[in-house]
Protein backbone atom coordinates (compact mmCIF):
# COMPACT_ATOMS: atom_id res chain seq x y z
CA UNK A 1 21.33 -9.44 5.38
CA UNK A 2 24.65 -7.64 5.03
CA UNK A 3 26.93 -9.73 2.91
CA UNK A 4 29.60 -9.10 5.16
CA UNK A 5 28.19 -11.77 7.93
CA UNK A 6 28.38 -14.35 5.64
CA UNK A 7 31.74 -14.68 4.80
CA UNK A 8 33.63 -17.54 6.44
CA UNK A 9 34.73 -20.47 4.96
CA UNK A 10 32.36 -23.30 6.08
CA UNK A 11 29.37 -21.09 5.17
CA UNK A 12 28.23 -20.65 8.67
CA UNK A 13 24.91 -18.35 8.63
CA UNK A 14 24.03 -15.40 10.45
CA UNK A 15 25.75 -14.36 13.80
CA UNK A 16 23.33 -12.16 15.59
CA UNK A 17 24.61 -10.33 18.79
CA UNK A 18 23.28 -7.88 21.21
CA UNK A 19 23.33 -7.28 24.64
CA UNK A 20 20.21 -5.62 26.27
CA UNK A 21 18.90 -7.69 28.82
CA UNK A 22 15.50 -9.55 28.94
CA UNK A 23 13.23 -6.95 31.62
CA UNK A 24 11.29 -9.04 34.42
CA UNK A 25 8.10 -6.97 36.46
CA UNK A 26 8.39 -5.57 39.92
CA UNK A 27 8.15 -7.87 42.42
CA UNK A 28 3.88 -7.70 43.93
CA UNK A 29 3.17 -6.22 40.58
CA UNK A 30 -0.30 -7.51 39.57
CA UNK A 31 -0.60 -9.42 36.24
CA UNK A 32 -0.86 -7.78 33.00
CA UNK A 33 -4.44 -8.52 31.81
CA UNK A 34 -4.59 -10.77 28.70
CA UNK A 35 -6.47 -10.70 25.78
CA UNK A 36 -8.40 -13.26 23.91
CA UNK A 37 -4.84 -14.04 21.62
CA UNK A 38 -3.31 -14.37 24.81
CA UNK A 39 -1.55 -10.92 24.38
CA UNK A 40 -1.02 -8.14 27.15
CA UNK A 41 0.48 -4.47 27.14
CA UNK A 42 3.77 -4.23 28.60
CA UNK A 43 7.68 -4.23 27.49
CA UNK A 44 9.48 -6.34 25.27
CA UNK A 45 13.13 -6.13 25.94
CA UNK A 46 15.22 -7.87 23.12
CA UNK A 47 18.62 -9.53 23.79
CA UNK A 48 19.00 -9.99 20.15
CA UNK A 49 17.18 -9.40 17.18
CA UNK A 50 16.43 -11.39 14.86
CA UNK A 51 14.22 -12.93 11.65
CA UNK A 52 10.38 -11.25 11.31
CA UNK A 53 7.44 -12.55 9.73
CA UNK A 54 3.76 -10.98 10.12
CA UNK A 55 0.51 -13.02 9.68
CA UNK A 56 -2.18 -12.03 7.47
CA UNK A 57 -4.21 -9.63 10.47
CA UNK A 58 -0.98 -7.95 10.87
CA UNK A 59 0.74 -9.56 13.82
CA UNK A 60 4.31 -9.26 13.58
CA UNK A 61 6.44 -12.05 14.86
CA UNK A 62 10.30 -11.28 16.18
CA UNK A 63 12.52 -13.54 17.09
CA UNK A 64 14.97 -13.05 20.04
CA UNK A 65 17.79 -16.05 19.66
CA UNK A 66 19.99 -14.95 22.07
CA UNK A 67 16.74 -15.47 24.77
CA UNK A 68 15.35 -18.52 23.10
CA UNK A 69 12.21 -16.31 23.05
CA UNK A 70 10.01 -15.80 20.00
CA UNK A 71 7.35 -12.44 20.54
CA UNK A 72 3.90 -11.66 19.08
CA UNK A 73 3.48 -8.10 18.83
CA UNK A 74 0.86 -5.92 17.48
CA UNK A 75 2.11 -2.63 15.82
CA UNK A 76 -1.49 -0.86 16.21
CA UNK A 77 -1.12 0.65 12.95
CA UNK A 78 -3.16 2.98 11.33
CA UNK A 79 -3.63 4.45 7.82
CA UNK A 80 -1.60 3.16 4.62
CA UNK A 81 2.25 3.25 4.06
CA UNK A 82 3.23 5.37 0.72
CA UNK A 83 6.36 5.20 -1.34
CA UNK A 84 7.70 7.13 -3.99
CA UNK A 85 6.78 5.78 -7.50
CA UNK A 86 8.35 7.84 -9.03
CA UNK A 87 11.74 8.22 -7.93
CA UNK A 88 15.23 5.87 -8.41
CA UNK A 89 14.54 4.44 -4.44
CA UNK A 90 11.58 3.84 -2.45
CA UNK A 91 13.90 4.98 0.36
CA UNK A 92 17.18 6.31 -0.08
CA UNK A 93 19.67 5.95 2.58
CA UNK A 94 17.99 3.86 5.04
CA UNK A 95 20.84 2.70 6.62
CA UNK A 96 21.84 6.58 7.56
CA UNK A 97 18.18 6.87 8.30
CA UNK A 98 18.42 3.84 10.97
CA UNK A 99 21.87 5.48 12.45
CA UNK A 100 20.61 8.68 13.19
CA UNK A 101 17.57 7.03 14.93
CA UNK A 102 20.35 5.11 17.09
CA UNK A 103 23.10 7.59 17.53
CA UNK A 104 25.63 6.07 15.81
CA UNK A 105 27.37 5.94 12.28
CA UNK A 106 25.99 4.04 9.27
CA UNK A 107 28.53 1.45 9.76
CA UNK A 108 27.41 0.52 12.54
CA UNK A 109 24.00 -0.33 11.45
CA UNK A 110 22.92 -3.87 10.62
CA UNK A 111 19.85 -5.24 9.18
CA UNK A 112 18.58 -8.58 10.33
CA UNK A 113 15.84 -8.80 8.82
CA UNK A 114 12.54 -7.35 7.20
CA UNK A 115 9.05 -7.70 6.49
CA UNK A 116 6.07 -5.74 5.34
CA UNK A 117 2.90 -5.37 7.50
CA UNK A 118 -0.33 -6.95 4.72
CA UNK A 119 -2.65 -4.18 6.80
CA UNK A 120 -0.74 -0.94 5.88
CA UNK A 121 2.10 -1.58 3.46
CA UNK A 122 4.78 -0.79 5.95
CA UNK A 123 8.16 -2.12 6.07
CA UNK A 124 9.54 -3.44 9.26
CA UNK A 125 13.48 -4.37 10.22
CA UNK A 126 15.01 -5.98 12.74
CA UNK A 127 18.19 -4.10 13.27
CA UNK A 128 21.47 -4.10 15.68
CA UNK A 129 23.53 -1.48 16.50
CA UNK A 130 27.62 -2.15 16.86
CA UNK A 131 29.22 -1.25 19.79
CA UNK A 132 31.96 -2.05 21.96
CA UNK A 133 29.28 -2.45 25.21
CA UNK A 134 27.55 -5.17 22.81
CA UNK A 135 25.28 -2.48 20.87
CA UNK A 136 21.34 -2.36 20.91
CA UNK A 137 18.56 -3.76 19.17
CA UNK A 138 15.70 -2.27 17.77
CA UNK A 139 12.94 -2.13 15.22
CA UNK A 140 12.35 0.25 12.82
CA UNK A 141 9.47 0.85 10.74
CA UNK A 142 9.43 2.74 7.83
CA UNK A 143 5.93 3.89 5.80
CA UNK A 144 7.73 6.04 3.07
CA UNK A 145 11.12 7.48 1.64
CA UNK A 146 11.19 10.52 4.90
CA UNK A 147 8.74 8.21 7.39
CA UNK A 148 11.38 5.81 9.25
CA UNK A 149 11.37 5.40 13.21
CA UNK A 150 11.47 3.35 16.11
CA UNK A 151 8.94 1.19 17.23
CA UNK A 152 8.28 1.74 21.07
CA UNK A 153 8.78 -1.50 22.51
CA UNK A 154 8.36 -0.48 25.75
CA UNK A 155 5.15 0.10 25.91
CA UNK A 156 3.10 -2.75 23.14
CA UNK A 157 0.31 -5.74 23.15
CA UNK A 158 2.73 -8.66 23.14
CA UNK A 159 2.84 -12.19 23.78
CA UNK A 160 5.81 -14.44 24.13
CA UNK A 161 6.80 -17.81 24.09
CA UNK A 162 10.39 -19.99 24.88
CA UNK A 163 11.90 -22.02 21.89
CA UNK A 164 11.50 -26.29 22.48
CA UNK A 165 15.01 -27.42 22.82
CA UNK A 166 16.90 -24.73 22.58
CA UNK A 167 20.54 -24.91 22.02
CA UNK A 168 22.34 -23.76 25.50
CA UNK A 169 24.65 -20.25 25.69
CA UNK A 170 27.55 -22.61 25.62
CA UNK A 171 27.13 -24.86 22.38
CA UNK A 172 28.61 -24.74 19.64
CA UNK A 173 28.32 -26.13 15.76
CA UNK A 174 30.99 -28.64 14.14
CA UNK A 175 32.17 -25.06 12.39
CA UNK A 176 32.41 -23.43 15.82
CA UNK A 177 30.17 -21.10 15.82
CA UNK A 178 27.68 -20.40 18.82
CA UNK A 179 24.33 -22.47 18.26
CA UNK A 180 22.50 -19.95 19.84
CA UNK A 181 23.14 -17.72 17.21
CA UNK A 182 21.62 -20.26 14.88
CA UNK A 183 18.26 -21.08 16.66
CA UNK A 184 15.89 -19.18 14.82
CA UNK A 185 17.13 -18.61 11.15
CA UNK A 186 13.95 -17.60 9.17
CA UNK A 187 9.95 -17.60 10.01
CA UNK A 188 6.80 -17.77 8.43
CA UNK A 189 3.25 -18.41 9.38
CA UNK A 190 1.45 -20.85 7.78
CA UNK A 191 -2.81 -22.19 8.45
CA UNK A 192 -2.50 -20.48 12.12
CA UNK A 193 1.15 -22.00 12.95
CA UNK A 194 4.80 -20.13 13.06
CA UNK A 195 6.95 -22.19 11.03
CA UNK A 196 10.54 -21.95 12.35
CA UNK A 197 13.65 -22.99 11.22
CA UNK A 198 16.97 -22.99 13.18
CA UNK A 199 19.00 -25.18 15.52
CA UNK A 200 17.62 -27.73 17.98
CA UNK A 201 20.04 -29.01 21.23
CA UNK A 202 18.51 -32.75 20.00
CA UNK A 203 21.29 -35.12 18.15
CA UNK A 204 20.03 -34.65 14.76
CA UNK A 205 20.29 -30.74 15.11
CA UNK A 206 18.61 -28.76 12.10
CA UNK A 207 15.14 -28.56 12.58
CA UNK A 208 11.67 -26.77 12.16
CA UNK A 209 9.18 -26.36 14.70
CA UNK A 210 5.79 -25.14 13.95
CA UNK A 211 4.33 -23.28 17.09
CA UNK A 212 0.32 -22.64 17.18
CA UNK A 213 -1.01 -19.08 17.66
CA UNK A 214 -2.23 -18.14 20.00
CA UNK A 215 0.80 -19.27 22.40
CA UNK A 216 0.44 -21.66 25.15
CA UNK A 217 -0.32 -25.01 22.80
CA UNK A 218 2.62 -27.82 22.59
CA UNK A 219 5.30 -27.16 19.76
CA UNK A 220 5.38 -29.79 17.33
CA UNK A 221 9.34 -30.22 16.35
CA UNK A 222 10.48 -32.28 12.96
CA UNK A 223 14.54 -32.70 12.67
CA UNK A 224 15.75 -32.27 9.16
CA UNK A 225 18.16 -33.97 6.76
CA UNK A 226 19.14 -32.78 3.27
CA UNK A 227 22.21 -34.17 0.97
CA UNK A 228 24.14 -31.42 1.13
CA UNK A 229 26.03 -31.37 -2.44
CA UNK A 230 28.99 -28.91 -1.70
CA UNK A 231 30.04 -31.02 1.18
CA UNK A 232 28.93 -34.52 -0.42
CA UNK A 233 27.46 -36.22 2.48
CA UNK A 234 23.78 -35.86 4.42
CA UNK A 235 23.30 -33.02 6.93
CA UNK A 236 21.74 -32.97 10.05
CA UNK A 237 23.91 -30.09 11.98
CA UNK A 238 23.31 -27.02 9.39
CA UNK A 239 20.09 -25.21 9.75
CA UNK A 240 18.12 -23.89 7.05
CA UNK A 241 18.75 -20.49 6.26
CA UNK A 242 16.13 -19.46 4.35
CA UNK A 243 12.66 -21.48 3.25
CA UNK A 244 9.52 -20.41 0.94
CA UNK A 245 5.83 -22.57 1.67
CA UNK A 246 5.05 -23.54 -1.96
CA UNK A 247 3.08 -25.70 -3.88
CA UNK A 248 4.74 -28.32 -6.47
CA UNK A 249 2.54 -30.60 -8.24
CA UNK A 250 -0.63 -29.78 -6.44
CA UNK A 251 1.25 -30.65 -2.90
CA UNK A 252 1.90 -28.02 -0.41
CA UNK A 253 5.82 -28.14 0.00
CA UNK A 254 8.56 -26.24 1.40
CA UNK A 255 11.59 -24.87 -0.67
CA UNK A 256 14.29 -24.97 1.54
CA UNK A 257 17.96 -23.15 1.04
CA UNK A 258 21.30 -23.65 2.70
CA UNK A 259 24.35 -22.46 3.39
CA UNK A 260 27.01 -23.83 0.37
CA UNK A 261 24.02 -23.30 -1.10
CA UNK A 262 21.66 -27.01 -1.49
CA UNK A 263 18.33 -26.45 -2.56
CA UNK A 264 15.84 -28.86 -1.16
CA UNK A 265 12.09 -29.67 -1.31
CA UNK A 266 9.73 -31.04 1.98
CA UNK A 267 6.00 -31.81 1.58
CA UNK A 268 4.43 -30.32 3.89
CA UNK A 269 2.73 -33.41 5.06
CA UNK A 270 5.99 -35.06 5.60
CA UNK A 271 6.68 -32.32 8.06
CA UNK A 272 3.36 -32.41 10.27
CA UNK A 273 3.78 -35.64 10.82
CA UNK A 274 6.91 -34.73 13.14
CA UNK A 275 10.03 -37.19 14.14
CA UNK A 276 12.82 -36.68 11.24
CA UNK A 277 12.57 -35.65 7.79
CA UNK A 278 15.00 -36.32 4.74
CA UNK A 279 13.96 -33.46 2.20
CA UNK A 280 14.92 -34.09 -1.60
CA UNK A 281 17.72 -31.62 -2.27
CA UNK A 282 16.94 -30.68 -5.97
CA UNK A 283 19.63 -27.75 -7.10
CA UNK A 284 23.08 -26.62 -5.65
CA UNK A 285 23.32 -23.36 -6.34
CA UNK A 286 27.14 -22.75 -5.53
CA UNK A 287 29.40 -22.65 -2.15
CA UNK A 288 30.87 -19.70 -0.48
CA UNK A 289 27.71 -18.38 -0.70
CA UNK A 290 23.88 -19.14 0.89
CA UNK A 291 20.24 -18.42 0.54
CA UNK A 292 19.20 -15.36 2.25
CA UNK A 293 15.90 -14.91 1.42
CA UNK A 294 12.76 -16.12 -1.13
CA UNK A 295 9.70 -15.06 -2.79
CA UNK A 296 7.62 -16.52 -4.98
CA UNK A 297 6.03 -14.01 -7.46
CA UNK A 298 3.46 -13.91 -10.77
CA UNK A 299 5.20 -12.62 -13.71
CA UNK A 300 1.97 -12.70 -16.34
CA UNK A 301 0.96 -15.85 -16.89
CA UNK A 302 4.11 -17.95 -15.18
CA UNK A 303 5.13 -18.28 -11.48
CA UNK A 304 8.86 -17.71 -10.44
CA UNK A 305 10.91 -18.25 -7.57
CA UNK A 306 13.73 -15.52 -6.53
CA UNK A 307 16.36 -16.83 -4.38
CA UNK A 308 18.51 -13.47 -2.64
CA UNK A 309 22.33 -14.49 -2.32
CA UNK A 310 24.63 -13.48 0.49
CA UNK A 311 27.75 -13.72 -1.93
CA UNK A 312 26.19 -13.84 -5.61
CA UNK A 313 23.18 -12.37 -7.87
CA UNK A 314 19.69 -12.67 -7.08
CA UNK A 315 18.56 -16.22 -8.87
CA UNK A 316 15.10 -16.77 -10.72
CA UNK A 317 14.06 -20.42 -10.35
CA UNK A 318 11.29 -22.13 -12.55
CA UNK A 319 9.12 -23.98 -9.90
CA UNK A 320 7.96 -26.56 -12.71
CA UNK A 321 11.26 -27.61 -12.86
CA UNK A 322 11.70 -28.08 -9.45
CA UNK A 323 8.87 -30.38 -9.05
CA UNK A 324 9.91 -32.56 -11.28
CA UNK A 325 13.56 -32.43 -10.50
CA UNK A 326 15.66 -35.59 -9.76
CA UNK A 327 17.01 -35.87 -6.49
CA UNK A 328 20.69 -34.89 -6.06
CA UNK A 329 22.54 -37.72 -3.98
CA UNK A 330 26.26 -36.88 -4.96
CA UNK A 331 28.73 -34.17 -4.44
CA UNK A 332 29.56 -31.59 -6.99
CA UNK A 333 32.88 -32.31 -6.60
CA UNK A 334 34.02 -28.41 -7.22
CA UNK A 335 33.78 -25.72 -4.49
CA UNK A 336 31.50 -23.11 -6.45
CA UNK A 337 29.94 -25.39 -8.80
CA UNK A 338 26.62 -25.64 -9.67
CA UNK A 339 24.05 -28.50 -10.10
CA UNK A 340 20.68 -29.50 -10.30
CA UNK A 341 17.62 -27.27 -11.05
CA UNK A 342 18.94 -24.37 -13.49
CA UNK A 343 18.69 -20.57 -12.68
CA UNK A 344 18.79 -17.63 -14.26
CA UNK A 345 21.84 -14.71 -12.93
CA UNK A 346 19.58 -11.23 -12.45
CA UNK A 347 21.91 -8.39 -12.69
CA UNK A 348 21.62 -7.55 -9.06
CA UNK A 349 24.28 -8.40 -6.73
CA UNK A 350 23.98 -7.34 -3.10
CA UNK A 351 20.63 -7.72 -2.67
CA UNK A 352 19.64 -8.90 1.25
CA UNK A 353 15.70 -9.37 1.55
CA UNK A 354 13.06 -9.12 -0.54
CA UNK A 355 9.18 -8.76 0.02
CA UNK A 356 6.50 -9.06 -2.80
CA UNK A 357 4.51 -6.16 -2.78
CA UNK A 358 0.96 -6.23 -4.74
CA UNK A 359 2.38 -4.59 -7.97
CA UNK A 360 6.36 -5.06 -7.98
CA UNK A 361 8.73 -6.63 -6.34
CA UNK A 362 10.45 -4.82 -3.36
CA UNK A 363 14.30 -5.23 -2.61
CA UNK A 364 16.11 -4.20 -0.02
CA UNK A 365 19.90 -3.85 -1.83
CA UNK A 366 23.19 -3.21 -0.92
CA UNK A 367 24.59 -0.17 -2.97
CA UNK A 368 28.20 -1.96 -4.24
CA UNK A 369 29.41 1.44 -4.85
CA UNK A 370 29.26 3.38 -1.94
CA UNK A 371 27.93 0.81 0.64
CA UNK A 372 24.68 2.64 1.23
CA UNK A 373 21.48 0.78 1.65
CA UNK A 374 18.66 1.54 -0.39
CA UNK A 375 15.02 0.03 -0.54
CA UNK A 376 14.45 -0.22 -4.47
CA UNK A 377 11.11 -1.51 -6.21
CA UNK A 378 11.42 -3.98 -9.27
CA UNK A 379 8.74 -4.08 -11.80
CA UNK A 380 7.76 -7.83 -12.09
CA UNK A 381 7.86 -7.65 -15.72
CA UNK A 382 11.65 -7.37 -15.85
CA UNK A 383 12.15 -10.40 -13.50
């Protein structure tokens, strides 16, 4: 994410905008025939774009906040992505690479959010386009340093289906902010459910929802409550902003991050059951700042977590000591103090999503210098 969305002094996340309006068929038009994943060939017309996630047969799942709409989309790729080994960048100058696809400037490019396709290797971003008409979203793939372009969304097997309890066009969050924006903050699929975290319109607001796949079964939705230690009280109206399925102790979990920047711990189980959850918030990792995105990776013989920062360094957490953490109940008492779990500072500031790729560690990073984005790889061992 680009740091620059971040930056406002209650730590709201994400504001994603756009204006392109959701396509309905021509009136008689016959249905499109559906397949057995419940998926048909036709147009998907984004009104916003937003956080990606692909399952392991290389569906790729886009959220569309501003349409309360989450879609199920099969690239139809073919053949393997290839990036340079060998060079300083996988790809150099993506965000130039995005703008010319777009017809605009590089500073008008933002990246939502991205994810790599387990079938081919490809990298996939959800990306918006400034403008004064409201701008244009896309999404790009790219399968190597000179390979980038647009998917054609026009014409794709897609399936679709509307967020439970949406926030309306109108809300808005204790900080102000448009809840809409805020509905769908991060996705993953998990034993043949989308796991979604965002915004409910239901009193106790943050919440996850797990929606089956195929669509067309009931959503299951669990409200959420963490002690949030920069603001020293318990939290039911921020969403999480970033989350990692993990195991601690032998149960399946979920590491969960926040904006002002709590990090808290869900079983799994816990979560299934549905109603409303109080996680175990186990490290504070600093306000003005917030989670922006997580991997878990093998480093030899030892598993790590890496936590990407919208306003600091990337963070290497020891998930050991997070499952045997004690829980944090009390503020921290300073605005960008830490607490909690410990972490170690990697010398890479900027950094907005990360994917773990079968031999390193792929960022996507910020250039601090010259404000050019880059796609670098980082060997495991030096993490």
């Amino acid at each position: 994410m680009d740091a620059r969305l971040f930056r406002r002094a209650a730590c709201a996340a994400l504001v994603i905008t756009a204006t392109t309006a959701m396509s309905a068929p021509e009136p008689g038009s016959p249905p499109p025939a559906v397949d057995r994943l419940g998926m048909h060939v036709g147009a998907v017309a984004l009104s916003s774009s937003g956080a990606l996630t692909f399952n392991r047969d290389g569906i790729l799942f886009l959220a569309d906040s501003r349409a309360a709409t989450i879609y199920a989309v099969d690239p139809a790729e073919t053949g393997q992505a290839s990036f340079p080994t060998d060079a300083r960048y996988m790809v150099a100058d993506l965000d130039l690479k995005v703008a010319g696809l777009l017809g605009t400037s590089r500073d008008k490019v933002r990246f939502v959010d991205m994810a790599r396709n387990p079938k081919t290797g490809s990298l996939y971003f959800s990306v918006r386009r400034v403008a004064d008409d409201g701008g244009q979203s896309a999404l790009v793939r790219v399968r190597g340093n000179d390979q980038v372009e647009l998917v054609n969304l026009e014409n794709i097997r897609n399936s679709s289906t509307r967020l439970q309890a949406a926030p309306s066009a109108d809300a808005r969050t204790p900080w102000g902010q448009p809840q809409w924006t805020l509905a769908v903050t991060d996705l993953t699929f998990l034993d043949g459910e989308l796991w979604v975290a965002g915004l409910s319109n239901e009193q106790f607001a943050s919440a996850l929802r797990r929606v089956p796949f195929p669509f067309g079964k009931s959503t299951a939705l669990t409200s959420v409550e963490i002690f949030h230690t920069s603001h020293d009280r318990w939290e039911t109206a921020s969403p999480i902003t970033s989350f990692l399925p993990i195991t601690l102790n032998g149960t399946p979990s979920l590491l969960a991050g926040y904006g002002c920047s709590p990090i808290a711990t869900f079983t799994q189980a816990d979560l299934r059951k549905g109603g409303h959850v109080r996680g175990r918030t186990v490290a504070e990792l600093g306000g003005g700042s917030q989670p922006v995105d997580m991997i878990e990776y093998r480093n030899g013989d030892k598993d790590w977590i890496l936590i990407a920062n919208s306003n600091r360094t990337l963070m290497r957490l020891d998930p050991a000591e997070i499952a045997r953490a004690p829980e944090l109940t009390t503020g921290v008492g300073q605005a960008f103090k830490s607490a909690g779990v410990g972490y170690l500072s990697v010398a890479s500031a900027g950094v907005m999503h990360m994917v773990d790729m079968p031999d390193q560690v792929a960022v996507m990073m910020r250039d601090t210098d010259t404000g050019a984005v880059h796609i670098y790889g980082y060997a495991k061992k030096w993490l």
